[in-house]
PDB file of N, CA and C in Angstrom:
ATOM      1  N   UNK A   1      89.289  88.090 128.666  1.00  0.00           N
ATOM      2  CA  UNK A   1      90.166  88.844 127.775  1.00  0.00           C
ATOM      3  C   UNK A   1      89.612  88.769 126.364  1.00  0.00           C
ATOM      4  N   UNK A   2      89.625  89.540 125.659  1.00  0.00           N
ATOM      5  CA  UNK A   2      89.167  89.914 124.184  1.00  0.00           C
ATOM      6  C   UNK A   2      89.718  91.303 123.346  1.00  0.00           C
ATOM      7  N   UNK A   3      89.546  91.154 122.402  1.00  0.00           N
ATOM      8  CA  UNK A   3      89.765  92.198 121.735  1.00  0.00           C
ATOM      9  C   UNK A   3      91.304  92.913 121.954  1.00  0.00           C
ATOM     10  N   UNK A   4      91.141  94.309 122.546  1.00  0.00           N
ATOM     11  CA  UNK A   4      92.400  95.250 121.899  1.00  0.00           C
ATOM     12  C   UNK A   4      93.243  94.246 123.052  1.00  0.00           C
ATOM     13  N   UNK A   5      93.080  93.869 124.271  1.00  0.00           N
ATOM     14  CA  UNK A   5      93.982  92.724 125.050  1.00  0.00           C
ATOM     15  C   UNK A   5      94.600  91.648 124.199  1.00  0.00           C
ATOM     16  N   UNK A   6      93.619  91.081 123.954  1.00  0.00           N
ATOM     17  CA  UNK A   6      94.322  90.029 123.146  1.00  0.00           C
ATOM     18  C   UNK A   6      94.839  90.399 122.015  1.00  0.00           C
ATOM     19  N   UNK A   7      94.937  91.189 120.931  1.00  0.00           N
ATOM     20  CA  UNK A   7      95.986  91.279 120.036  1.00  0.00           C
ATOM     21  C   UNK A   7      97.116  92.285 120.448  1.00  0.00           C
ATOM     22  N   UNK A   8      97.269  92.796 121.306  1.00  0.00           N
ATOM     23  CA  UNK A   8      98.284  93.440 122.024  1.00  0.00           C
ATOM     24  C   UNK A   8      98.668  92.057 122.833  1.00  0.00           C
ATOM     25  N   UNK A   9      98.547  91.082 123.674  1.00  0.00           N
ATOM     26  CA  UNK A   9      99.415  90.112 124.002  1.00  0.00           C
ATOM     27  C   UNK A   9      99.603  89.217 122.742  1.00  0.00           C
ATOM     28  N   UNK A  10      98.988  89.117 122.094  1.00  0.00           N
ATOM     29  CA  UNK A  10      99.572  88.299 121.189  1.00  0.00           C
ATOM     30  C   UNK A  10     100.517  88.954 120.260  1.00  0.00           C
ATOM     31  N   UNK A  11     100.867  89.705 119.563  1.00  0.00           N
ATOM     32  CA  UNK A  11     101.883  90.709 118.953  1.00  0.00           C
ATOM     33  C   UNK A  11     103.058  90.883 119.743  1.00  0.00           C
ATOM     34  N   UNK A  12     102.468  91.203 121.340  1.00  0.00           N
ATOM     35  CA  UNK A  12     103.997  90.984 122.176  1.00  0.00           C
ATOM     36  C   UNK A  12     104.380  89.556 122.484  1.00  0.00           C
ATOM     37  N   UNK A  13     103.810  88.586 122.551  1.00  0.00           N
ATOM     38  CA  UNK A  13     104.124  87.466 122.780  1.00  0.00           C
ATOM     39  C   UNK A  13     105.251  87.201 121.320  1.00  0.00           C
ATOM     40  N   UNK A  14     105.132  87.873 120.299  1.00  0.00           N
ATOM     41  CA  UNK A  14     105.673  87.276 119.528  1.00  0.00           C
ATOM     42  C   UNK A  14     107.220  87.554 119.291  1.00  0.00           C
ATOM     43  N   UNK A  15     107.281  88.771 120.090  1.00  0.00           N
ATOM     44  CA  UNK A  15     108.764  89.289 120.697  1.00  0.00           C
ATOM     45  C   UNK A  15     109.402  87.719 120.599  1.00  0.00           C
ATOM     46  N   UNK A  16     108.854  87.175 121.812  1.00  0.00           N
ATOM     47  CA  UNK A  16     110.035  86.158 122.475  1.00  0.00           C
ATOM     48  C   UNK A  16     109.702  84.477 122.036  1.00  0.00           C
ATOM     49  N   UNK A  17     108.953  84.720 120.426  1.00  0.00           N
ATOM     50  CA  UNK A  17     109.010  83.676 119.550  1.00  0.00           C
ATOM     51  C   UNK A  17     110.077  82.822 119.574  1.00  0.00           C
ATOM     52  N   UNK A  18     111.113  83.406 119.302  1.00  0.00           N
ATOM     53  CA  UNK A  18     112.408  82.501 118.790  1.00  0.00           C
ATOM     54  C   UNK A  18     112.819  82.131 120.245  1.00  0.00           C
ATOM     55  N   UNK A  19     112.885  82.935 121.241  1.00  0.00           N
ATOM     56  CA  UNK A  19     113.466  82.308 122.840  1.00  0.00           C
ATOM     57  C   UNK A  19     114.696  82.909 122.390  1.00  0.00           C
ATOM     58  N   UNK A  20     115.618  82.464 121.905  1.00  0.00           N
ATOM     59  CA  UNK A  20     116.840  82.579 122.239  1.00  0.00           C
ATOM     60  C   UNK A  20     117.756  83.927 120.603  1.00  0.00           C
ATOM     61  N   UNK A  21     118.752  84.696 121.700  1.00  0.00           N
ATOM     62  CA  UNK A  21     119.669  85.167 120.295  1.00  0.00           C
ATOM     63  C   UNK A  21     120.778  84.789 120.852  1.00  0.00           C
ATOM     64  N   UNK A  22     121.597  85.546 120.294  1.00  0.00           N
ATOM     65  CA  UNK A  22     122.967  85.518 120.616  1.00  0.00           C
ATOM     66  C   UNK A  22     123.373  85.303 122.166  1.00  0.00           C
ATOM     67  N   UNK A  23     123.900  84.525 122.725  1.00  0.00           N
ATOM     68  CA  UNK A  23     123.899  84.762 124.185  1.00  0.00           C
ATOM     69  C   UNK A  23     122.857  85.722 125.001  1.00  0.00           C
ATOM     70  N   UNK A  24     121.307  85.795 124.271  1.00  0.00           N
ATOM     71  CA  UNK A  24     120.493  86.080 124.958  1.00  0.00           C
ATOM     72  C   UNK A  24     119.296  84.812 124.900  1.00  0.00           C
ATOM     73  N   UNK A  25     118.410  84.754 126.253  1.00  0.00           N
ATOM     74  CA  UNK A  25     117.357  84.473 125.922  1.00  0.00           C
ATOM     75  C   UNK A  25     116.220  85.810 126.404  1.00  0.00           C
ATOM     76  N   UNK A  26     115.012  85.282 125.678  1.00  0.00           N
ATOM     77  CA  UNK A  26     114.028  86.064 125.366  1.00  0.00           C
ATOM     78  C   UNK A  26     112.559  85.295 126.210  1.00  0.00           C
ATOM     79  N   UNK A  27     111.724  86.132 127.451  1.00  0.00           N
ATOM     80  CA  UNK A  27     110.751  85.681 128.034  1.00  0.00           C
ATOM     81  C   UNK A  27     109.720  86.728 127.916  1.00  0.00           C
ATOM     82  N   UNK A  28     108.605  86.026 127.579  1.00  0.00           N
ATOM     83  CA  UNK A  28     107.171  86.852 128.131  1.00  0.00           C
ATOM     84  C   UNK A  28     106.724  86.799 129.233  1.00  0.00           C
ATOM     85  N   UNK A  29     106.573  87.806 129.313  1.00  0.00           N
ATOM     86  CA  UNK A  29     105.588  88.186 130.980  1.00  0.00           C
ATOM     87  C   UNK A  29     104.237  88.859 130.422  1.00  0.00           C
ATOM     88  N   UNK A  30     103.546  88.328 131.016  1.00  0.00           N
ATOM     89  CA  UNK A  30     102.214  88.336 130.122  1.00  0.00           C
ATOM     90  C   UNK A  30     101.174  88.582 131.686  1.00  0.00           C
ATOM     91  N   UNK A  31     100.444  89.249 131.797  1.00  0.00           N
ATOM     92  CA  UNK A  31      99.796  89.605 132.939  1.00  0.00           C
ATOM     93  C   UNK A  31      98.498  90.219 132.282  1.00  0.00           C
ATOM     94  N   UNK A  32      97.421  89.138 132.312  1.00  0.00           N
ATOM     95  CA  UNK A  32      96.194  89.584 131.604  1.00  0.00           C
ATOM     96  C   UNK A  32      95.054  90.155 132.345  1.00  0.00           C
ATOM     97  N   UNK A  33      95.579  89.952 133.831  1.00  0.00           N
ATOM     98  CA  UNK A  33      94.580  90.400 134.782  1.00  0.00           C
ATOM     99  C   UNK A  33      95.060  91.742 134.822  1.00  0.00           C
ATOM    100  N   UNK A  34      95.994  92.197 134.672  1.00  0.00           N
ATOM    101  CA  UNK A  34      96.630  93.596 134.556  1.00  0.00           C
ATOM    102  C   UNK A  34      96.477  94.366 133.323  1.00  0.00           C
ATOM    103  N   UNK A  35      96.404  93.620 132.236  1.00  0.00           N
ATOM    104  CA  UNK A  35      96.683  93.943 130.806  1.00  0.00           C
ATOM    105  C   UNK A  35      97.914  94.652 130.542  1.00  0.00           C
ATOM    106  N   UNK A  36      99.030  93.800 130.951  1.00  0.00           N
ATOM    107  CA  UNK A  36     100.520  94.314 130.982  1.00  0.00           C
ATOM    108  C   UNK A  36     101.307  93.236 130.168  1.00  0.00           C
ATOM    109  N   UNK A  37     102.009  93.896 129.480  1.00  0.00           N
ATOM    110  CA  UNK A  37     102.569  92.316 128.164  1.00  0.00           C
ATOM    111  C   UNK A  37     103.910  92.763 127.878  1.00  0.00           C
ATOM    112  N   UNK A  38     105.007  92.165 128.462  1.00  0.00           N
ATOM    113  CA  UNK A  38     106.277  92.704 127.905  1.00  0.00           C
ATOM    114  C   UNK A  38     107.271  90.846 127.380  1.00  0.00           C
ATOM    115  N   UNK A  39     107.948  91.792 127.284  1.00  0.00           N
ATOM    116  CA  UNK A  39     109.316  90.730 126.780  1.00  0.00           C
ATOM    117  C   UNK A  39     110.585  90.955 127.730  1.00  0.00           C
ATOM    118  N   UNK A  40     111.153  90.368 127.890  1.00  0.00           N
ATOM    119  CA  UNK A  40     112.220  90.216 128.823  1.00  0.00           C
ATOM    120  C   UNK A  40     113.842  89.937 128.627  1.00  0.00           C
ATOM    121  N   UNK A  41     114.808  90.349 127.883  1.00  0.00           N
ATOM    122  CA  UNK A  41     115.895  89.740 127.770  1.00  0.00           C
ATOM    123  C   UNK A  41     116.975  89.286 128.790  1.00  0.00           C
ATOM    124  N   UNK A  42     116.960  87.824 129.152  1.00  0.00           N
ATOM    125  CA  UNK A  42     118.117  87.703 129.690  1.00  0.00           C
ATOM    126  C   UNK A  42     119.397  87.089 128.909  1.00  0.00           C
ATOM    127  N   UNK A  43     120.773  87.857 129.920  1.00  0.00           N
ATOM    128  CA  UNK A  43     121.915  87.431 128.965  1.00  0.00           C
ATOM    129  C   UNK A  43     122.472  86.156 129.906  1.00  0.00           C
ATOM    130  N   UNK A  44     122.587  85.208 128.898  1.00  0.00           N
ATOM    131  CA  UNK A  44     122.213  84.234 129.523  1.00  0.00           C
ATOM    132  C   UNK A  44     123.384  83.126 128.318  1.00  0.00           C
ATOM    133  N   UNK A  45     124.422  82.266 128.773  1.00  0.00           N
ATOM    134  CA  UNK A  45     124.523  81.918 130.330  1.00  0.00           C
ATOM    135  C   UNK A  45     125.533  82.498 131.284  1.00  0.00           C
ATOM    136  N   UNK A  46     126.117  83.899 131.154  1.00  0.00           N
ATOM    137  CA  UNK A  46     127.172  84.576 131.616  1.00  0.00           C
ATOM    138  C   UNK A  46     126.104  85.351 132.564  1.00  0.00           C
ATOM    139  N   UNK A  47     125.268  85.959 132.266  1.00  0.00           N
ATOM    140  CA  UNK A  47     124.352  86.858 133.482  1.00  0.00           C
ATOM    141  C   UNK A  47     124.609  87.870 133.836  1.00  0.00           C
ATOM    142  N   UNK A  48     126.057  88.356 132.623  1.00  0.00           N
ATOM    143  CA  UNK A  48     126.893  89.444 133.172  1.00  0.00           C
ATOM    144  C   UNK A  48     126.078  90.514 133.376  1.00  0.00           C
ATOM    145  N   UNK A  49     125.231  90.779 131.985  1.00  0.00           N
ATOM    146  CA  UNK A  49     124.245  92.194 131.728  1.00  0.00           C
ATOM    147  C   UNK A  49     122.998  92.103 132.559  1.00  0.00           C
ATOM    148  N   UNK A  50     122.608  91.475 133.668  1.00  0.00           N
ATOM    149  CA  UNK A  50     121.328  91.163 134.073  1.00  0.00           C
ATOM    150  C   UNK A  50     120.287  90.814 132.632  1.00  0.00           C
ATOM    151  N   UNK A  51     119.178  91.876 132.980  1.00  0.00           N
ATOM    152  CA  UNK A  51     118.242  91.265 132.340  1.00  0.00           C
ATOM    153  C   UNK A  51     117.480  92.784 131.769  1.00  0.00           C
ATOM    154  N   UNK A  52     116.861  93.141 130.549  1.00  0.00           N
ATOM    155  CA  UNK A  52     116.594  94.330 129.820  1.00  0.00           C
ATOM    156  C   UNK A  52     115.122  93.992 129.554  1.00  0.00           C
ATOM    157  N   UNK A  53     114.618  95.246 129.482  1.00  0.00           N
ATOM    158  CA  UNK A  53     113.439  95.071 128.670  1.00  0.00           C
ATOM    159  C   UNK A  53     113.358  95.259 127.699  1.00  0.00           C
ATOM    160  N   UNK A  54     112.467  94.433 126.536  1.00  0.00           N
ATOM    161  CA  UNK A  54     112.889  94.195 125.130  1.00  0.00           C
ATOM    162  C   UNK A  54     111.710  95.366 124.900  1.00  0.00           C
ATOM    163  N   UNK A  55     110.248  94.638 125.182  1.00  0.00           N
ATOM    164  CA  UNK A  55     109.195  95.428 124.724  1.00  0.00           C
ATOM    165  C   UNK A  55     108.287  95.477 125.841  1.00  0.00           C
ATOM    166  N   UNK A  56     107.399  96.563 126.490  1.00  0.00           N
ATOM    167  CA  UNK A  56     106.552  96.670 127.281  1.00  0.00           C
ATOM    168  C   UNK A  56     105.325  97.253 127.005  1.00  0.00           C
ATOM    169  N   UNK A  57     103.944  96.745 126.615  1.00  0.00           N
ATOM    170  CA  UNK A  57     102.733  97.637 126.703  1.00  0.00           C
ATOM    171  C   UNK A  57     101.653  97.261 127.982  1.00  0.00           C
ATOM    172  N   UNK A  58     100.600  98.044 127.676  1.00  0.00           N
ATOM    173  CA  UNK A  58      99.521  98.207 128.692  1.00  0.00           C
ATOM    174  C   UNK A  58      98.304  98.677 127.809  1.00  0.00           C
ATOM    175  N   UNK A  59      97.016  98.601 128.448  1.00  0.00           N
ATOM    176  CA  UNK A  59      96.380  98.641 128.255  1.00  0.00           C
ATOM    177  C   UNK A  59      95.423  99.024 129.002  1.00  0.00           C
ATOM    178  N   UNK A  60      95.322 100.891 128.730  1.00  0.00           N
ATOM    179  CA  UNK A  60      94.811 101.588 129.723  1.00  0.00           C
ATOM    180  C   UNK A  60      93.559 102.126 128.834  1.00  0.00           C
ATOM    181  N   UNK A  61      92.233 101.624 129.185  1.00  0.00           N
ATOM    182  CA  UNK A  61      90.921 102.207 128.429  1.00  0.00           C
ATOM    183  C   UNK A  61      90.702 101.618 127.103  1.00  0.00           C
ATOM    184  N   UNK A  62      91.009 102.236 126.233  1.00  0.00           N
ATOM    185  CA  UNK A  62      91.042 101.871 125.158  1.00  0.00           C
ATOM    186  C   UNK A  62      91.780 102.422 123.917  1.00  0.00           C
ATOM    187  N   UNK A  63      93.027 102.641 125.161  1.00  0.00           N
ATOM    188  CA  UNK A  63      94.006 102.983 124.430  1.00  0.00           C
ATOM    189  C   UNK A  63      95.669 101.623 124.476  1.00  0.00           C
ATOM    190  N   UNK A  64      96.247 101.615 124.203  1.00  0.00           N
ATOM    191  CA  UNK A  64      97.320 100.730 124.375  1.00  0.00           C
ATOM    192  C   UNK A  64      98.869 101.438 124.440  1.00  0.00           C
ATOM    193  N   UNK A  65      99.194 101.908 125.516  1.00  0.00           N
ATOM    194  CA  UNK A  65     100.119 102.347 126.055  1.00  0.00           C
ATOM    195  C   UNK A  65     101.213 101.764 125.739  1.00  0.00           C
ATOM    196  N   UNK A  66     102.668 102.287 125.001  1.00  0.00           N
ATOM    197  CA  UNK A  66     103.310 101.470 124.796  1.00  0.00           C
ATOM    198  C   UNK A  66     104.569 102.148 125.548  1.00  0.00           C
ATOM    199  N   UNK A  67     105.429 101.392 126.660  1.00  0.00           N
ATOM    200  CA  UNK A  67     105.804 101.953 127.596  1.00  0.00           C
ATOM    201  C   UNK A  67     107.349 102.091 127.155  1.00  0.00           C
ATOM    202  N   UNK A  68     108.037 100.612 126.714  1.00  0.00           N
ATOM    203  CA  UNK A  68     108.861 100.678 125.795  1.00  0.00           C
ATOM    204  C   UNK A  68     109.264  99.750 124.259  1.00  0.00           C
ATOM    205  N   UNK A  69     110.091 100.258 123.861  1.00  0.00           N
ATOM    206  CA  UNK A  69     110.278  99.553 122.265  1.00  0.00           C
ATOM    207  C   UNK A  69     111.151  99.316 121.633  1.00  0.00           C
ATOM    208  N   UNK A  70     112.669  98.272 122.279  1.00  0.00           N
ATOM    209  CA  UNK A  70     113.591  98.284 122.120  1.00  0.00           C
ATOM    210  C   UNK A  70     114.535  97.558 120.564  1.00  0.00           C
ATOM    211  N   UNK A  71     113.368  97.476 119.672  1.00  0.00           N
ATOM    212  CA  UNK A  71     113.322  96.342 118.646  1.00  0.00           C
ATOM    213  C   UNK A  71     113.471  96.784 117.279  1.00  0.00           C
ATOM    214  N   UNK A  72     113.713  96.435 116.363  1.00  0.00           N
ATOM    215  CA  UNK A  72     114.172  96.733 114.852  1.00  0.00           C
ATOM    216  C   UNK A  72     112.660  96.599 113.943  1.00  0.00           C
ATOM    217  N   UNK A  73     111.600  96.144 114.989  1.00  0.00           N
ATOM    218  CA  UNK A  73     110.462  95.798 114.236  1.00  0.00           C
ATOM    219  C   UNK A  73     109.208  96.445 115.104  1.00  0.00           C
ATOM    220  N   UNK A  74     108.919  97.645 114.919  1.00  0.00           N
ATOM    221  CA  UNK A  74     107.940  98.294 116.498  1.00  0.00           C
ATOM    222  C   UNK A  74     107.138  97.718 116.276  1.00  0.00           C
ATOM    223  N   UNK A  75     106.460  97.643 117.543  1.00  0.00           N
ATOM    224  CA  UNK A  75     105.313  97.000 117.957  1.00  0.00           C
ATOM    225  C   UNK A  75     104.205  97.603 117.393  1.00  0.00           C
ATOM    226  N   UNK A  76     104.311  99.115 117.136  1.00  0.00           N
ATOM    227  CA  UNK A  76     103.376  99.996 116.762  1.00  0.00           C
ATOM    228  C   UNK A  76     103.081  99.404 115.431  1.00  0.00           C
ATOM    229  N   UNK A  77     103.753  99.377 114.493  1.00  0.00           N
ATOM    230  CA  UNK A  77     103.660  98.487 113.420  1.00  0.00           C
ATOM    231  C   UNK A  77     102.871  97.517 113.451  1.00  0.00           C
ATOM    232  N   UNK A  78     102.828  96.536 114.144  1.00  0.00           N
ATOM    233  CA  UNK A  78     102.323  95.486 114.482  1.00  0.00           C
ATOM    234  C   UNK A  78     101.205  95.504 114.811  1.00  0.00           C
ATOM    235  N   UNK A  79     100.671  96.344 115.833  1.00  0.00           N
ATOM    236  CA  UNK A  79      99.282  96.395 115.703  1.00  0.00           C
ATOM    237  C   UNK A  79      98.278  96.961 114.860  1.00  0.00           C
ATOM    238  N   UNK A  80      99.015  97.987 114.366  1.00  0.00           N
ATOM    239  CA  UNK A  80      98.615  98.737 113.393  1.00  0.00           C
ATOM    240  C   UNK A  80      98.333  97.419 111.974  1.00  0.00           C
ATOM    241  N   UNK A  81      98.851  96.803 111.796  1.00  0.00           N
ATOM    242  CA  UNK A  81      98.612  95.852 111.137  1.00  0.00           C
ATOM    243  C   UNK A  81      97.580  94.898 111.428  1.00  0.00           C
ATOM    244  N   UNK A  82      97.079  95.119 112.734  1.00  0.00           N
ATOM    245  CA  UNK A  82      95.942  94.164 113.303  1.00  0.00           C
ATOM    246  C   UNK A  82      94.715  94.717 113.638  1.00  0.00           C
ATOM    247  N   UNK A  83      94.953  96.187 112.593  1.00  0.00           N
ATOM    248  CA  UNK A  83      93.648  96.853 112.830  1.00  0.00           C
ATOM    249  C   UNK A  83      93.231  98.166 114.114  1.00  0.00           C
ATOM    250  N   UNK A  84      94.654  97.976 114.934  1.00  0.00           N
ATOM    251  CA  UNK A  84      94.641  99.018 115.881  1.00  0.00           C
ATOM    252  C   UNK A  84      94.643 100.523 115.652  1.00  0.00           C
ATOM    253  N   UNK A  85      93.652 101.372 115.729  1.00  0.00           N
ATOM    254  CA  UNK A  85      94.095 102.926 115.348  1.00  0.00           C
ATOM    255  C   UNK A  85      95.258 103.441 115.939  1.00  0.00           C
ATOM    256  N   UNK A  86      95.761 104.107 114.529  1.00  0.00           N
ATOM    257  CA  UNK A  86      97.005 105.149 115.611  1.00  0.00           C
ATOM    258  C   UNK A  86      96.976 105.884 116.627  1.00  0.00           C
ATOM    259  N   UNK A  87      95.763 106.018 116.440  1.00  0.00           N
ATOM    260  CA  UNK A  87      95.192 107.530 117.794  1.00  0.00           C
ATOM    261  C   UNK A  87      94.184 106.667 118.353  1.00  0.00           C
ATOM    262  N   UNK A  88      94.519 104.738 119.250  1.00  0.00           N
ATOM    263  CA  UNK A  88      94.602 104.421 120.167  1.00  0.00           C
ATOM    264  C   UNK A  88      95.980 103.979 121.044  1.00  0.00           C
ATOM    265  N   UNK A  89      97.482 104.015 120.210  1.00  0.00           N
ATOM    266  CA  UNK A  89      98.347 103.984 120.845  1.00  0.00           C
ATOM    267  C   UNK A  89      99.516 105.123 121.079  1.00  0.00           C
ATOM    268  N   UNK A  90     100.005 104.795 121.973  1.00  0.00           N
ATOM    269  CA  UNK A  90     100.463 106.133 122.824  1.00  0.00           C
ATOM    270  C   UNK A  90     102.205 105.202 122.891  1.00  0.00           C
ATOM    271  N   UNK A  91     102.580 106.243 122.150  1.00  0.00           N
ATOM    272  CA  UNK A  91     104.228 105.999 122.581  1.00  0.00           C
ATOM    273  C   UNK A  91     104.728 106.851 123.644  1.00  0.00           C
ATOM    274  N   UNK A  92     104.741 106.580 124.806  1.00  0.00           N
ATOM    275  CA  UNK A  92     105.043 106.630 125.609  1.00  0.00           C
ATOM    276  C   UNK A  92     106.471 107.377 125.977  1.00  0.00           C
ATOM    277  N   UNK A  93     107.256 105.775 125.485  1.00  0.00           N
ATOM    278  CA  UNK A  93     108.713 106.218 125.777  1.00  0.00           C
ATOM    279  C   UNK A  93     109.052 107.021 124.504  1.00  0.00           C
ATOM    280  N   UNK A  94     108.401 107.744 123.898  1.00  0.00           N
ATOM    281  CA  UNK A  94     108.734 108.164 122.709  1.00  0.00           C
ATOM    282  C   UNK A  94     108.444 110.038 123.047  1.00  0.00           C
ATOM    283  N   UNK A  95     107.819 109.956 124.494  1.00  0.00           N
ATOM    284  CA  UNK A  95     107.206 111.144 124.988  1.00  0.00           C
ATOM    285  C   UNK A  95     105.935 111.796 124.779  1.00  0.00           C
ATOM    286  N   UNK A  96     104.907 110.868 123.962  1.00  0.00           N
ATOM    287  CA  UNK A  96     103.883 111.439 123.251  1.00  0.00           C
ATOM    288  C   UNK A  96     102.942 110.943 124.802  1.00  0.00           C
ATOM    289  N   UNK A  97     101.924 111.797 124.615  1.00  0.00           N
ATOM    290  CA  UNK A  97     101.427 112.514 126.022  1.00  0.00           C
ATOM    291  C   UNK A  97     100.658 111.371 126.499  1.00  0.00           C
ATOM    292  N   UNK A  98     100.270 110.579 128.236  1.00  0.00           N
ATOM    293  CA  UNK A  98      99.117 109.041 127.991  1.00  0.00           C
ATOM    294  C   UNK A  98      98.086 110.260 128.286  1.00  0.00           C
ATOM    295  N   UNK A  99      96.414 109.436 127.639  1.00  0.00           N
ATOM    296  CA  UNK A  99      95.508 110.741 127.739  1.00  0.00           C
ATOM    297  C   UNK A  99      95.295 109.951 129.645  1.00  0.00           C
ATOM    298  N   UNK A 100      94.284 111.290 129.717  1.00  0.00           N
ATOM    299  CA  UNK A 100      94.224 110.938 130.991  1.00  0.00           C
ATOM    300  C   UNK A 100      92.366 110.558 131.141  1.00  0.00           C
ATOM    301  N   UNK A 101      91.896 110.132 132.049  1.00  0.00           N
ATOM    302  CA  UNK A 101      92.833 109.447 133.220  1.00  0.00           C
ATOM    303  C   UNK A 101      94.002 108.430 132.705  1.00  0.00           C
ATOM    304  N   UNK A 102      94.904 108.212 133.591  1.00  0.00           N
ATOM    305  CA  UNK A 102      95.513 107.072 133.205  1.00  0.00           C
ATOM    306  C   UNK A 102      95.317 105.899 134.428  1.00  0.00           C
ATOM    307  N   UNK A 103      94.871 104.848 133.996  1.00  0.00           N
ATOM    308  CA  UNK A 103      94.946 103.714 134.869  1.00  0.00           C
ATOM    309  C   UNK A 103      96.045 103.246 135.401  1.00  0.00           C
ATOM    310  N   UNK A 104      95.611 102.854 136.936  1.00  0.00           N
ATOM    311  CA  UNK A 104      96.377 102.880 138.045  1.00  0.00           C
ATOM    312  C   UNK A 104      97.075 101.145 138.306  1.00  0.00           C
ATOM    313  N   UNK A 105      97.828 100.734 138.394  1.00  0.00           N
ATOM    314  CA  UNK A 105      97.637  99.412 138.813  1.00  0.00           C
ATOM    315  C   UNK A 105      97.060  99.305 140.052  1.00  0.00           C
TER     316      UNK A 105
END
C-alpha cells in the first residue's frame, strides 16, 4: 500500500478518531487488499438504529471513489488537503459520473 491508498485510509480512519458520540460508537473498516475504507456507526448501547454508514471510499485506478459522505466535514476536503486532485475524486453519492472502467471487486 502507498500513496493515493494510504492517504485515503488514513483521512478515513480519522472519521472514527474519537470512537464514540452521543449514544453512538464509531468503527473503521479498513480493507487494503480491496482499497475500501469506510466508517461505521453503531448506536450503541440501545442497538435500536442498527448500524449506518458514516463515510465510504474506494479506490478504483487512480481515481478515489467516494461512495458515501455522511459528515459535517467531507472527506473531499480532506484529501484535497493532502494533495489529492479534484478531477481524481468522484462523488459518487453526489451523482457525479465513476469514469470507466470501473473496478470490480
Amino acid at each position: 500500500m502507498g500513496g493515493l491508498a494510504e492517504i485515503v485510509r488514513t483521512e478515513v480512519e480519522k472519521y472514527a478518531g474519537s470512537g464514540r458520540g452521543y449514544q453512538l460508537r464509531l468503527f473503521a473498516a479498513l480493507d487494503d487488499l480491496h482499497q475500501l475504507y469506510s466508517v461505521v456507526s453503531v448506536d450503541y448501547p440501545a442497538y435500536k438504529m442498527g448500524a449506518a454508514i458514516v463515510v465510504f471510499a474506494r479506490i478504483a485506478g487512480d481515481h478515489v471513489i467516494i461512495e458515501e459522505d455522511t459528515t459535517n466535514k467531507p472527506l473531499l476536503n480532506a484529501l484535497m488537503q493532502q494533495g489529492i486532485l479534484r478531477e481524481q475524486i468522484v462523488l459518487a453519492y453526489q451523482g457525479e459520473p465513476v469514469p470507466d472502467p470501473i473496478e470490480t471487486l
